[in-house]
C-alpha atoms as a PDB file:
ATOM      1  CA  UNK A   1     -43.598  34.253  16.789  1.00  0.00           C
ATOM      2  CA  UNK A   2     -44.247  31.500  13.876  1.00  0.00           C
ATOM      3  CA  UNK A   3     -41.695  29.313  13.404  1.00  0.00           C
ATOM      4  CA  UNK A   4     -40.701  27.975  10.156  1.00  0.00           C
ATOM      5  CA  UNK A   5     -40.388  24.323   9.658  1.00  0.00           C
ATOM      6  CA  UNK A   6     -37.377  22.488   9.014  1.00  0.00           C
ATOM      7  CA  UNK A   7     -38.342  18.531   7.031  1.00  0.00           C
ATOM      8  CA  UNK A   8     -35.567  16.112   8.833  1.00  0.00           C
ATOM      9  CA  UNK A   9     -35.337  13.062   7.278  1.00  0.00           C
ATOM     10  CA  UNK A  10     -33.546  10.504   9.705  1.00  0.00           C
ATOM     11  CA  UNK A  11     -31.189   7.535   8.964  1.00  0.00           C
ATOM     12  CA  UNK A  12     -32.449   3.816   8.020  1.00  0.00           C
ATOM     13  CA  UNK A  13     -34.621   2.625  10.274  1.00  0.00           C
ATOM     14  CA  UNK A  14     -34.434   5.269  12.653  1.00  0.00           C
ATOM     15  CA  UNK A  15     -37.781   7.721  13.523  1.00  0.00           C
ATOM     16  CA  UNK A  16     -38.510  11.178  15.243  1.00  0.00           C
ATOM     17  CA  UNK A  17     -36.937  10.658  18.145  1.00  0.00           C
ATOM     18  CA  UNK A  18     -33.351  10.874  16.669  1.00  0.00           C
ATOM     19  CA  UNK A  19     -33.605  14.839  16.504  1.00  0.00           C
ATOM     20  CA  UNK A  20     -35.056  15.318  19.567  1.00  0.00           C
ATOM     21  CA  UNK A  21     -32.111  16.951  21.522  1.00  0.00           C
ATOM     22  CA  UNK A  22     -31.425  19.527  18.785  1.00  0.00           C
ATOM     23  CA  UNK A  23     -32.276  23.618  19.464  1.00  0.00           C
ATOM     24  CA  UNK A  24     -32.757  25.198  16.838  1.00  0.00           C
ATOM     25  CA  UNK A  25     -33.696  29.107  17.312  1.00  0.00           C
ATOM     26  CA  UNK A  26     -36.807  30.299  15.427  1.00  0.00           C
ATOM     27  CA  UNK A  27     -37.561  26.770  13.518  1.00  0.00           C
ATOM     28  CA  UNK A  28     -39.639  23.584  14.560  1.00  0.00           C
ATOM     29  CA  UNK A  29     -38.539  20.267  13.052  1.00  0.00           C
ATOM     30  CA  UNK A  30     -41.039  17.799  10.936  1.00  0.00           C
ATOM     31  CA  UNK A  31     -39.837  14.259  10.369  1.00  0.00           C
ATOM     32  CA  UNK A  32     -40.908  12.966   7.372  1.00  0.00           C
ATOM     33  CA  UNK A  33     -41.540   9.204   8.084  1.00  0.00           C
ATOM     34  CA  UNK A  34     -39.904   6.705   6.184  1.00  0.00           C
ATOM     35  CA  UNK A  35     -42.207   4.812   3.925  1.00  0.00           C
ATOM     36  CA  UNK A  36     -42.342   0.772   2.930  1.00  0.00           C
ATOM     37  CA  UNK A  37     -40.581   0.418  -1.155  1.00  0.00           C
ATOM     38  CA  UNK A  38     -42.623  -0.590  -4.085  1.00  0.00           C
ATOM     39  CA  UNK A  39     -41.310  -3.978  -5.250  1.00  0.00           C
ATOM     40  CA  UNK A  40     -38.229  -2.776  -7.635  1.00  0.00           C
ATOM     41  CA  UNK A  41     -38.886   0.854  -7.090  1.00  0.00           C
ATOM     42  CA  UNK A  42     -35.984   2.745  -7.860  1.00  0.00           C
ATOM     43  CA  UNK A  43     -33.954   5.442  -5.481  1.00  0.00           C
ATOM     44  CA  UNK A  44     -35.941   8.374  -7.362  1.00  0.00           C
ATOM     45  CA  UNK A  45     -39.170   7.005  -7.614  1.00  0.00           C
ATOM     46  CA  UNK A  46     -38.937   6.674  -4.130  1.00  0.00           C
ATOM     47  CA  UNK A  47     -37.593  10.259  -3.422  1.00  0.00           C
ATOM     48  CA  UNK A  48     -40.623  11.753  -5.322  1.00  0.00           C
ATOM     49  CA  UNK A  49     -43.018   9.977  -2.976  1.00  0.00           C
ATOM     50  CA  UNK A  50     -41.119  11.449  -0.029  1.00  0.00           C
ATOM     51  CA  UNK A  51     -41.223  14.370  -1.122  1.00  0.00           C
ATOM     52  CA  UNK A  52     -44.869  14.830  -0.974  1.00  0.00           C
ATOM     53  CA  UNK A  53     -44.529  15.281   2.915  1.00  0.00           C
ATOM     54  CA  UNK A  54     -43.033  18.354   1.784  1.00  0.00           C
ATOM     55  CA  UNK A  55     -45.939  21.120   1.324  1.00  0.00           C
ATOM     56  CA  UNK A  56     -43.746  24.117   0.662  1.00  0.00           C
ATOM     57  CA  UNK A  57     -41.834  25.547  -2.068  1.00  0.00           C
ATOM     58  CA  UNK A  58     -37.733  25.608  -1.353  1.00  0.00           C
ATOM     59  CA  UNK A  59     -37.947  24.190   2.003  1.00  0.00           C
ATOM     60  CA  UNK A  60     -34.804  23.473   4.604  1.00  0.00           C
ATOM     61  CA  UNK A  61     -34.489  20.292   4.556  1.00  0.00           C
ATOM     62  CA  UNK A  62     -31.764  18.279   7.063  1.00  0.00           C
ATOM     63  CA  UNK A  63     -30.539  14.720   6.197  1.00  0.00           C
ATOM     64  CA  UNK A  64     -29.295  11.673   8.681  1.00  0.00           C
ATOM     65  CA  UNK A  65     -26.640   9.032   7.485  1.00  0.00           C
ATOM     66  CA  UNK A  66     -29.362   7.686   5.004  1.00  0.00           C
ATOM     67  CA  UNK A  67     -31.517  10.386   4.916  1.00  0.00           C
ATOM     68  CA  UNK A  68     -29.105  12.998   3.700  1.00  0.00           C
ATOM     69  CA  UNK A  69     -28.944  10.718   0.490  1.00  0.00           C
ATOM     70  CA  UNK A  70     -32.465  10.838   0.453  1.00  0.00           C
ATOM     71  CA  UNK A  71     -32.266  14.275   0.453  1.00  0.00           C
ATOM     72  CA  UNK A  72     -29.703  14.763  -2.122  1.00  0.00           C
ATOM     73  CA  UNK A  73     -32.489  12.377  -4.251  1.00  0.00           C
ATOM     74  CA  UNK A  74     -35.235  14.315  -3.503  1.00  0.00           C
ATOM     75  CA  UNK A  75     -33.181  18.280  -4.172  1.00  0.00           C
ATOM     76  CA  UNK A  76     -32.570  16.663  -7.562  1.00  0.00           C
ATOM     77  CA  UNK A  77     -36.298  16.604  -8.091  1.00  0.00           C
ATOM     78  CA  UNK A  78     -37.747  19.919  -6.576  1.00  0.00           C
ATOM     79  CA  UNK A  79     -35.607  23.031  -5.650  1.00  0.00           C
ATOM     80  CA  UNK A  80     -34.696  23.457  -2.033  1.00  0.00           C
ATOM     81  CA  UNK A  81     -34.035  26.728   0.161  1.00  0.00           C
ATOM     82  CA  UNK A  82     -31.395  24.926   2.340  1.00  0.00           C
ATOM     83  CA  UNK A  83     -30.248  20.974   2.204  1.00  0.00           C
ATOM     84  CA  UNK A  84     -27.826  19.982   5.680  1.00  0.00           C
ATOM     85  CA  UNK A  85     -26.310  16.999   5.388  1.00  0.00           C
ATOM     86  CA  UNK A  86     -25.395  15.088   8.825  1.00  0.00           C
ATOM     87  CA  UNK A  87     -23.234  12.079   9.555  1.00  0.00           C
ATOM     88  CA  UNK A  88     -23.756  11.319   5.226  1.00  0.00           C
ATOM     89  CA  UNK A  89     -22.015  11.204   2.169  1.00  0.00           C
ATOM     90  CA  UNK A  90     -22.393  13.876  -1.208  1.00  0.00           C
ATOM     91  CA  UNK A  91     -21.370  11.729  -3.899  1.00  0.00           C
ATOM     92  CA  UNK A  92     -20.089   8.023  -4.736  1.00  0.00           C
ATOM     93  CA  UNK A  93     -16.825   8.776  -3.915  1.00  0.00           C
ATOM     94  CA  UNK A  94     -17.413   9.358  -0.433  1.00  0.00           C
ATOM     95  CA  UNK A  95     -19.111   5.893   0.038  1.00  0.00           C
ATOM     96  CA  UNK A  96     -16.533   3.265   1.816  1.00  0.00           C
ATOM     97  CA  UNK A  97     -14.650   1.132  -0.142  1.00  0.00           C
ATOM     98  CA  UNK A  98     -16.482  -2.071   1.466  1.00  0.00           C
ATOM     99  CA  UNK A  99     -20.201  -0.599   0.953  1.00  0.00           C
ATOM    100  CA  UNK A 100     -18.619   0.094  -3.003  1.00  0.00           C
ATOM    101  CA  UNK A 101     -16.946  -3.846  -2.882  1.00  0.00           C
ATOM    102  CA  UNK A 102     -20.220  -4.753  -1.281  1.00  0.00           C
ATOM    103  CA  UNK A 103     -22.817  -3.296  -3.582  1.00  0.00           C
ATOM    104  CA  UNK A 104     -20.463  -4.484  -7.236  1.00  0.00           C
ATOM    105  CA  UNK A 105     -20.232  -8.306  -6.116  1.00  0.00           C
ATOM    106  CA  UNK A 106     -23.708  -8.055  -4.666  1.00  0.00           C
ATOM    107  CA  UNK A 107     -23.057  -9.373  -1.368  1.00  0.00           C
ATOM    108  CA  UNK A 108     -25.594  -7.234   0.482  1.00  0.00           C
ATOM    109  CA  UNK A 109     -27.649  -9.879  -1.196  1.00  0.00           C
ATOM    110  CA  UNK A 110     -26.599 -12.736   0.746  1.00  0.00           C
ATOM    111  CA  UNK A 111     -25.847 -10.631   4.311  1.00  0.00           C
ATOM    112  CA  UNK A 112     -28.471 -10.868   7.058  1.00  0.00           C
ATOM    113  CA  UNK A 113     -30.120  -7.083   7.545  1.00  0.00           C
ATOM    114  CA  UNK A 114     -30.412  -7.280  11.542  1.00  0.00           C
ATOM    115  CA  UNK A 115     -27.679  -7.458  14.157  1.00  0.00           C
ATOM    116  CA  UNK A 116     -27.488 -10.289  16.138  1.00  0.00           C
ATOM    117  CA  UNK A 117     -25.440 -11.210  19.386  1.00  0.00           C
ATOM    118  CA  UNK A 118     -22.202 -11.787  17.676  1.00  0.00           C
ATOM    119  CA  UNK A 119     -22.386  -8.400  15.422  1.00  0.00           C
ATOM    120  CA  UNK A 120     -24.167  -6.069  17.818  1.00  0.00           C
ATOM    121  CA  UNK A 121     -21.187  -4.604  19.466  1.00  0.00           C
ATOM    122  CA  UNK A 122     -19.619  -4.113  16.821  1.00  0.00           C
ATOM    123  CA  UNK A 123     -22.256  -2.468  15.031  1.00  0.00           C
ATOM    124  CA  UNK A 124     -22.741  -0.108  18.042  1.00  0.00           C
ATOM    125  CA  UNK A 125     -19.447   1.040  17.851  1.00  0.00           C
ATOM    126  CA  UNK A 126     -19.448   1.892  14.059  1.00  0.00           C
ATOM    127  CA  UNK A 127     -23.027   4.075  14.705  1.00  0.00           C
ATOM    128  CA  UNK A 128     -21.088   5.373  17.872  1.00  0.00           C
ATOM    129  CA  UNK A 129     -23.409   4.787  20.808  1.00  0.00           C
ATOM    130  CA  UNK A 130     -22.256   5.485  24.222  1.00  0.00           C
ATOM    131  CA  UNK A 131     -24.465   4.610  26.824  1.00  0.00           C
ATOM    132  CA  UNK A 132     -26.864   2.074  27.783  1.00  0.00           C
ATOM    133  CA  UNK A 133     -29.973   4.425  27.028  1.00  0.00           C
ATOM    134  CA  UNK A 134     -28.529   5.158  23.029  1.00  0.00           C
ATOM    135  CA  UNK A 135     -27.620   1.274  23.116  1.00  0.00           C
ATOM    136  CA  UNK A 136     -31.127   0.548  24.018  1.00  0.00           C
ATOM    137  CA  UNK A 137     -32.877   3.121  21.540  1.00  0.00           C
ATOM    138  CA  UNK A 138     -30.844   1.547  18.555  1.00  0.00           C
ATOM    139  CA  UNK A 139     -31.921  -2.079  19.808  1.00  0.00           C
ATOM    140  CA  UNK A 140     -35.700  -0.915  19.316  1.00  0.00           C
ATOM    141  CA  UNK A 141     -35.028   0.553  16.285  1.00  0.00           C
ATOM    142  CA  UNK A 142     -33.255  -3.380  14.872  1.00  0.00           C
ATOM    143  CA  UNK A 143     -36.399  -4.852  16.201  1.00  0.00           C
ATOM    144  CA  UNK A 144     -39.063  -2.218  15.090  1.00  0.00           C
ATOM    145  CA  UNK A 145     -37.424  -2.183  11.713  1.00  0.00           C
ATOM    146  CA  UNK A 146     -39.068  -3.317   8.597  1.00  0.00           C
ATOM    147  CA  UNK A 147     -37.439  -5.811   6.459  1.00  0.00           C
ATOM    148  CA  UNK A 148     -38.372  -5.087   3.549  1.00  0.00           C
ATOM    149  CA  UNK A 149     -37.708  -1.570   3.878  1.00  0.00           C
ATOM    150  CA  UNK A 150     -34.125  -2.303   5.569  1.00  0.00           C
ATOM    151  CA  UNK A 151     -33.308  -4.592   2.362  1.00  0.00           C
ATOM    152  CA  UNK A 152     -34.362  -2.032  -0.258  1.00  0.00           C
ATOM    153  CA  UNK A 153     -32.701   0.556   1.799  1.00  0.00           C
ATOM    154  CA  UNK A 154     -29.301  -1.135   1.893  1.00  0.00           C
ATOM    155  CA  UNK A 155     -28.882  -2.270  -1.582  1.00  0.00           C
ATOM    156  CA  UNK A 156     -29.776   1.502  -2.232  1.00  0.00           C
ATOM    157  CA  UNK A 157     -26.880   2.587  -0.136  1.00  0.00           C
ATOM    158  CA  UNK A 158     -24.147   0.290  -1.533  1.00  0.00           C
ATOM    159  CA  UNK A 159     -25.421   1.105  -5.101  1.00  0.00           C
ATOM    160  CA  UNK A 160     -25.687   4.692  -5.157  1.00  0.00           C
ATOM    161  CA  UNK A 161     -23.889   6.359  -8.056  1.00  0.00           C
ATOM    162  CA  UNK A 162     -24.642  10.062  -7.198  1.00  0.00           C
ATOM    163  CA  UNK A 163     -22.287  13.123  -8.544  1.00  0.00           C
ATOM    164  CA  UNK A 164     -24.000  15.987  -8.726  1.00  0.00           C
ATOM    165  CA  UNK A 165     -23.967  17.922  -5.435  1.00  0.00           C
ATOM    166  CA  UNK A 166     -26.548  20.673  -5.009  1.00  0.00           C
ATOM    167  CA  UNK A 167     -25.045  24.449  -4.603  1.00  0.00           C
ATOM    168  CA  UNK A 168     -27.592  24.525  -1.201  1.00  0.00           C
ATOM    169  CA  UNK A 169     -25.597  21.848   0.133  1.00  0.00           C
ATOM    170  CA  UNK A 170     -23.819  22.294   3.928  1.00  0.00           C
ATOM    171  CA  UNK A 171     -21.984  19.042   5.257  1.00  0.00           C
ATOM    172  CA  UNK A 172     -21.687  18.626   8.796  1.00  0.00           C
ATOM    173  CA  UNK A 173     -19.676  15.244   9.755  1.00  0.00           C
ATOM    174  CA  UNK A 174     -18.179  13.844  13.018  1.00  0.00           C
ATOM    175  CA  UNK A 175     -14.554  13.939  13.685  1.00  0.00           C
ATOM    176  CA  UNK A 176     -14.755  10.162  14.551  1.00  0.00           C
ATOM    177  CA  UNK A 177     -17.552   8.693  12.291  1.00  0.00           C
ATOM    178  CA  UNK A 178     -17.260   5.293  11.735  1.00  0.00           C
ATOM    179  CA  UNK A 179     -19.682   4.653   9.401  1.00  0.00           C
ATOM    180  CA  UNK A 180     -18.918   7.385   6.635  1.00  0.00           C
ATOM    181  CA  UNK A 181     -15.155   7.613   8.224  1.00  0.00           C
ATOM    182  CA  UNK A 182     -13.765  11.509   7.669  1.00  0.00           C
ATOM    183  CA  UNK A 183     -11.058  10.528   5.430  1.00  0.00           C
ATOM    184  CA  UNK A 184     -13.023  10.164   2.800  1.00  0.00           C
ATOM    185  CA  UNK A 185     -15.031  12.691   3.408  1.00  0.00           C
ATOM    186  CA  UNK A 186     -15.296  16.975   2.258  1.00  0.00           C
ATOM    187  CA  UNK A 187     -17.444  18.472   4.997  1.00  0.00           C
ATOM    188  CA  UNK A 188     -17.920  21.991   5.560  1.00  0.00           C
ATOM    189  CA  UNK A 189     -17.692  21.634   9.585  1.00  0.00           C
ATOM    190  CA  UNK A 190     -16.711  19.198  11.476  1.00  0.00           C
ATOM    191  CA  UNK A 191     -17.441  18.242  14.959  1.00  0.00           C
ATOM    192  CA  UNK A 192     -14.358  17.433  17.234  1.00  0.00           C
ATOM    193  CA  UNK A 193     -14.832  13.840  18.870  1.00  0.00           C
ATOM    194  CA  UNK A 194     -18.631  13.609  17.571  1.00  0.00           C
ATOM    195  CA  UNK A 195     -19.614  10.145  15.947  1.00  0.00           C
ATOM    196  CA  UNK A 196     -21.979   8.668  13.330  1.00  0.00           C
ATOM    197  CA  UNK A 197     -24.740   8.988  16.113  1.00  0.00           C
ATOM    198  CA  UNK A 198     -24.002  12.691  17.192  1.00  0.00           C
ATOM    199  CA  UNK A 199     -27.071  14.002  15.734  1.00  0.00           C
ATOM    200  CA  UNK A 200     -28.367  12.440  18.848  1.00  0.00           C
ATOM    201  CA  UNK A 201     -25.280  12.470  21.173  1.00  0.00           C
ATOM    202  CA  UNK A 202     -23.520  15.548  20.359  1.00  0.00           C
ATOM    203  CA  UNK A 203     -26.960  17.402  19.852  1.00  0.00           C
ATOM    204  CA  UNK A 204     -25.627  20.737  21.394  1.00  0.00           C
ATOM    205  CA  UNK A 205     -22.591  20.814  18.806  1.00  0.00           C
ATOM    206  CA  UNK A 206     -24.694  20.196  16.184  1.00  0.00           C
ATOM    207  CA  UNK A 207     -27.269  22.533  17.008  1.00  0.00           C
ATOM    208  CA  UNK A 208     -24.865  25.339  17.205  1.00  0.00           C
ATOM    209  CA  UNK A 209     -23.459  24.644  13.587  1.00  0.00           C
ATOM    210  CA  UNK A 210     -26.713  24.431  12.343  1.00  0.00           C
ATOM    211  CA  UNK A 211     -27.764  27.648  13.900  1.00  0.00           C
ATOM    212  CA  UNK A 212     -24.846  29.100  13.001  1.00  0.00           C
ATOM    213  CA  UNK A 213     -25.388  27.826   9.610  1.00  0.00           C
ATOM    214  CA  UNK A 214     -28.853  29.375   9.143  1.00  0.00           C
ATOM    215  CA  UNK A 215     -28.356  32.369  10.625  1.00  0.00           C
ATOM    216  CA  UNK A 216     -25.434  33.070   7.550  1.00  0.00           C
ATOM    217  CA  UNK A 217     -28.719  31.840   5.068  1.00  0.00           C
ATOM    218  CA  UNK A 218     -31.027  34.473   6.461  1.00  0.00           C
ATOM    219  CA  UNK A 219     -28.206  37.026   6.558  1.00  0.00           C
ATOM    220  CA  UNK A 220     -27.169  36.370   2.734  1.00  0.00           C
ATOM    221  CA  UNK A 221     -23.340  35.583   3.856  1.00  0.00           C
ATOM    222  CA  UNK A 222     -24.080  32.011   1.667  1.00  0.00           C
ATOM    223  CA  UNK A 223     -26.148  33.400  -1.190  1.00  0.00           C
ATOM    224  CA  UNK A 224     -24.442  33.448  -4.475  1.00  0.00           C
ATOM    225  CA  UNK A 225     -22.786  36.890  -6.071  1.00  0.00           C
ATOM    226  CA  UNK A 226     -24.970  38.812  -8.017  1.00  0.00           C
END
């Protein structure tokens, strides 16, 4: 049987290995690879050059934290078959009030990018790690991380000013998120006690709503009236 692909774009700084406990039935993931910014290149410059990892014509594309907004960047560009959004925000209005505070009085500016002793805990807790093997794959990905990408990627995140929300959208957030916390947030499914990091750590969850979620696509149960 040939599976069809599904292009998985993960969150900053993170790689393949982040969607390597999902199962999904009759599809094999590609991760497209995050690339190093253009000095000043903007959000949708950068989407389009993404977006050439993408050979087909309406793909399914799924989106990480970071990646989903990626996503959302690159669906305004090129048409897509199916866009899932996990552990990420739709619009402006679902950033946090301290990323919006952060990104108007510029602060990001003057923040250190990587963790350090004193904010690593805490840090872990917000992505919602929970063991020492998740605690040790997010410490490679700090020091693996490039700098200027992590910069540019930031300042994107507390700047974004996106509204429009594509009709292929499906939202799939954690119960207990920290990052992107639920309150502010309109998902289509949640996942009971899953965190910002469940894409990993509550793989079998996710992979279930997903499955669930493409298996109403191929039916037709989520295409629009005639």
């Amino acid at each position: 049987m040939t599976l069809q692909t599904i292009y998985c774009l993960s969150g900053l700084g993170a790689d393949e290995k982040i969607f390597r406990n999902l199962r999904l039935d009759g599809y094999e993931l590609k991760h497209i690879a995050w690339l190093r910014p253009k000095k000043k290149e903007t959000i949708q410059a950068y989407a389009a050059r993404m977006a050439e990892a993408i050979p087909e014509d309406n793909p399914i594309v799924i989106g990480v934290s970071f990646g989903g907004m990626m996503a959302i960047e690159i669906a305004r560009q090129r048409p897509l078959r199916k866009l899932i959004l996990i552990s990420s925000i739709k619009s402006k209005d679902e950033l946090p009030r301290w990323m919006r505070m952060t990104g108007r009085l510029r602060l990001n500016r003057f923040l250190p990018v990587s963790s350090n002793r004193l904010t690593e805990r805490f840090d872990n807790d917000r992505l919602g790690v929970s063991n020492e093997e998740e605690k040790q794959m997010v410490q490679d990905y700090r020091r693996s991380a490039d700098k200027v990408y992590q910069e540019w990627a930031i300042n994107e995140i507390v700047n974004w000013k996106n509204e429009w929300i594509p009709d292929c959208l499906v939202h799939i957030h954690g119960e207990f998120d920290k990052m992107f916390p639920l309150k502010r947030i309109t998902a289509d499914h949640v996942i009971k006690g899953a965190t910002h990091f469940m894409v990993y750590n509550s793989a079998a969850a996710v992979s279930e709503c997903i499955n669930k979620v493409l298996a109403e696509e191929k039916s037709g149960k989520n295409q629009p009236a005639p």
